[in-house]
Protein backbone atom coordinates (compact mmCIF):
# COMPACT_ATOMS: atom_id res chain seq x y z
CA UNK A 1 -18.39 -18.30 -10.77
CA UNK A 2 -14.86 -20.27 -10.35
CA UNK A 3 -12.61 -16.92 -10.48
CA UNK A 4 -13.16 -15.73 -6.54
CA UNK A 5 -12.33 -19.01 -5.18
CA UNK A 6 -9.24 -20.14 -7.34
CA UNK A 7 -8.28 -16.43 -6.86
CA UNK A 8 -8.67 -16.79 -2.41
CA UNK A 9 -6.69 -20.17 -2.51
CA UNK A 10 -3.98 -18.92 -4.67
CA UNK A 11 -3.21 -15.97 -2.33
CA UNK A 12 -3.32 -18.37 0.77
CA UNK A 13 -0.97 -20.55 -0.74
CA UNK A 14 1.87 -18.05 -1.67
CA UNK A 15 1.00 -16.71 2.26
CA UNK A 16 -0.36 -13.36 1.48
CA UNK A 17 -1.35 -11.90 4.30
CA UNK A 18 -4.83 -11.16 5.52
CA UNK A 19 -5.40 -8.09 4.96
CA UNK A 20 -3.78 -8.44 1.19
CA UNK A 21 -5.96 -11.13 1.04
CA UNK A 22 -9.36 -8.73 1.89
CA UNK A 23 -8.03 -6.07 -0.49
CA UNK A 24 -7.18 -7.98 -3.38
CA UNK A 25 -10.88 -10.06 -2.97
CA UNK A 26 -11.98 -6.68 -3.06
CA UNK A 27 -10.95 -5.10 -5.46
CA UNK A 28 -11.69 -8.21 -7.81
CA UNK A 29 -14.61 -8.45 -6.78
CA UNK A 30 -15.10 -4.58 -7.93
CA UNK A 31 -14.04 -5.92 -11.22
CA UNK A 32 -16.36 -8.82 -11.70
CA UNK A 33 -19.20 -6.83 -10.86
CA UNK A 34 -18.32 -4.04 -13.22
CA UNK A 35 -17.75 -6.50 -16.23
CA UNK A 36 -20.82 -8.28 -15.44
CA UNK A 37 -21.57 -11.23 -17.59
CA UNK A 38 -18.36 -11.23 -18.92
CA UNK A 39 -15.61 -13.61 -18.72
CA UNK A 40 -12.83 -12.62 -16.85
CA UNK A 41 -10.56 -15.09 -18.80
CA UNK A 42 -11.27 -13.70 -22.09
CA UNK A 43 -9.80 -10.12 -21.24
CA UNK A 44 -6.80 -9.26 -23.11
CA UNK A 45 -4.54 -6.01 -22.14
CA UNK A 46 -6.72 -3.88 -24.44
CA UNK A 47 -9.95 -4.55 -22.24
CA UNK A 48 -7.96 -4.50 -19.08
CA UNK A 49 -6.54 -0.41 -19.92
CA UNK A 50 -10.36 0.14 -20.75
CA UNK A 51 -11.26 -0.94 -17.58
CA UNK A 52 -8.80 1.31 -16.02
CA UNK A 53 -9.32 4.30 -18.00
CA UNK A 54 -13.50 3.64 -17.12
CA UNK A 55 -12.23 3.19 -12.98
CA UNK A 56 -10.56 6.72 -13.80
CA UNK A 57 -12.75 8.86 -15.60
CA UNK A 58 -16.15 7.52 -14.78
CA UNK A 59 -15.62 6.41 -11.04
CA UNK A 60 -13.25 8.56 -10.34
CA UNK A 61 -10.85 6.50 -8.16
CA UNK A 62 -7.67 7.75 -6.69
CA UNK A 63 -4.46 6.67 -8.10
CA UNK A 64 -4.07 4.71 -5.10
CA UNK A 65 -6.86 2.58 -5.95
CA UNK A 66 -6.59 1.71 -9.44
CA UNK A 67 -3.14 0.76 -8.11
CA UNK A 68 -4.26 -1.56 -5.65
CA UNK A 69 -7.19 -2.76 -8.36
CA UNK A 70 -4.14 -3.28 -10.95
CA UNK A 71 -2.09 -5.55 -8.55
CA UNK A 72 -5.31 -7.34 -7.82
CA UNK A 73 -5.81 -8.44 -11.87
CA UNK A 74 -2.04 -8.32 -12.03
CA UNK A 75 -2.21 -11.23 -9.42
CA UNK A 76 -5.32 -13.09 -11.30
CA UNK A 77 -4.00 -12.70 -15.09
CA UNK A 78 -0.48 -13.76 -13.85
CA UNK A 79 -0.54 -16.30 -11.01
CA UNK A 80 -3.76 -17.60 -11.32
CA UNK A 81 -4.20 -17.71 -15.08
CA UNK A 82 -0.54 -18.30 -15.65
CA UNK A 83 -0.18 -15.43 -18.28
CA UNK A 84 3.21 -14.05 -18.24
CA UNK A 85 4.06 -10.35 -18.63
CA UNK A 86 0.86 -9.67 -18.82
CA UNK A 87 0.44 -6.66 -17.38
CA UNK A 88 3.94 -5.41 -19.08
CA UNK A 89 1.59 -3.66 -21.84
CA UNK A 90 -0.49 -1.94 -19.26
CA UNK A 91 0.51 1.40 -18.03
CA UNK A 92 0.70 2.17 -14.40
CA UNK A 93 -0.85 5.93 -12.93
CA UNK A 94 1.98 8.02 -11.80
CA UNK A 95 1.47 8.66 -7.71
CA UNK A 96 0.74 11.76 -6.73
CA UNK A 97 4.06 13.09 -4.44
CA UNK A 98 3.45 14.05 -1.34
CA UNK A 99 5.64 16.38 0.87
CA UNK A 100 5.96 15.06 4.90
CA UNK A 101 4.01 17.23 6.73
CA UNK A 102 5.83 18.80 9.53
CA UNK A 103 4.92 20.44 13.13
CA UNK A 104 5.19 24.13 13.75
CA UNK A 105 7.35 25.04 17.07
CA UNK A 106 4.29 25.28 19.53
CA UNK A 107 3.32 21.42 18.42
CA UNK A 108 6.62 20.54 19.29
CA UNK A 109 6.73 22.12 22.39
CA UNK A 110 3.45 20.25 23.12
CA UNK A 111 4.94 16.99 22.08
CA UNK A 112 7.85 17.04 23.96
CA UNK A 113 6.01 18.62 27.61
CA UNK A 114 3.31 15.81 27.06
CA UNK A 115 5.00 13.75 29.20
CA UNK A 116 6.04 13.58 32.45
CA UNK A 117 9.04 11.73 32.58
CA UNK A 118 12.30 12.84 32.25
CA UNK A 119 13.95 9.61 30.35
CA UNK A 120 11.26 10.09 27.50
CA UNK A 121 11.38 13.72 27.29
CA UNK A 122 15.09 13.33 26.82
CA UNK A 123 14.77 10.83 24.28
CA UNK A 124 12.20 12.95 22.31
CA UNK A 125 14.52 16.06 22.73
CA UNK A 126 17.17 14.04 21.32
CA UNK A 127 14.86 12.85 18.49
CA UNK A 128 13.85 15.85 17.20
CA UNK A 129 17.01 18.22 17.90
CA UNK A 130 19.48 15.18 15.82
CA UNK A 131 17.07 13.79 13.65
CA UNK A 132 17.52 10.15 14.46
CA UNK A 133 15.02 7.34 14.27
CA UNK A 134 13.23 6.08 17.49
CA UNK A 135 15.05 2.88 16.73
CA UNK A 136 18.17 4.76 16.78
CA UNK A 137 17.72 6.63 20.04
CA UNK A 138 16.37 3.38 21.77
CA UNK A 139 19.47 1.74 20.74
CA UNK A 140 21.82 3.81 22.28
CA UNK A 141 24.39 3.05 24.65
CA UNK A 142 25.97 5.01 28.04
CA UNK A 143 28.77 5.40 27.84
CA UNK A 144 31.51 6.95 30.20
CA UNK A 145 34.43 9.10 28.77
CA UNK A 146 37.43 7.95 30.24
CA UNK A 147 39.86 10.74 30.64
């Protein structure tokens, strides 16, 4: 089978990293074993959405993983194989959208008497009461008003 390892070295050489590397394998490896004694070069688009639309209604993957399958033979038909646009005439699965899940006033309250120290709690008070980033709040600067 010459797919899996022209399919590893061409994600080392463009530097993917290693856990890209483990998903992608993966999920091609998913693929191979569902077409069996098929030839992953002779799939056109057609065979590709069929595919899909089996990993959907039959196995009943999440969205989330028929996306990460699609980049996978996105990857193979395109950099490996060299076909261009390939994957232009396959449709990708709308994601599901998700609301941020937010803490009630007791979790808070937790949060922010978790700790000890007075520097931190300040920093999470200030965190949660303005709404800026960690990043922001670490960044900050004393300064003294000069009056």
């Amino acid at each position: 089978m010459h797919v899996m390892p022209l399919f590893k070295r061409e994600l080392v050489l463009k530097a993917y990293s290693a856990s890209t590397i483990r998903t992608y394998s993966n999920e091609m490896m998913q693929f191979l074993s569902a077409i069996k004694n098929n030839s992953a070069d002779d799939f056109d688009s057609d065979r590709i959405k069929n595919y899909l639309l089996y990993c959907f209604e039959k196995l009943r993957l999440s969205e989330n993983t028929v996306h990460s399958r699609m980049n996978a033979l996105k990857f193979y038909y395109e950099q490996v194989l060299k076909q261009e646009k390939f994957f232009w005439k396959i449709p990708r699965p709308k994601k599901q959208f998700q609301l941020p899940g937010f803490f009630n006033q007791d979790e808070i309250a937790a949060i922010i008497n978790s700790t000890p120290n007075v520097k931190y709690k300040t920093m999470l008070m200030l965190c949660y009461s303005t709404g800026l980033r960690v990043s922001e709040v670490v960044s900050l600067k004393n300064q003294q008003c000069i009056q």
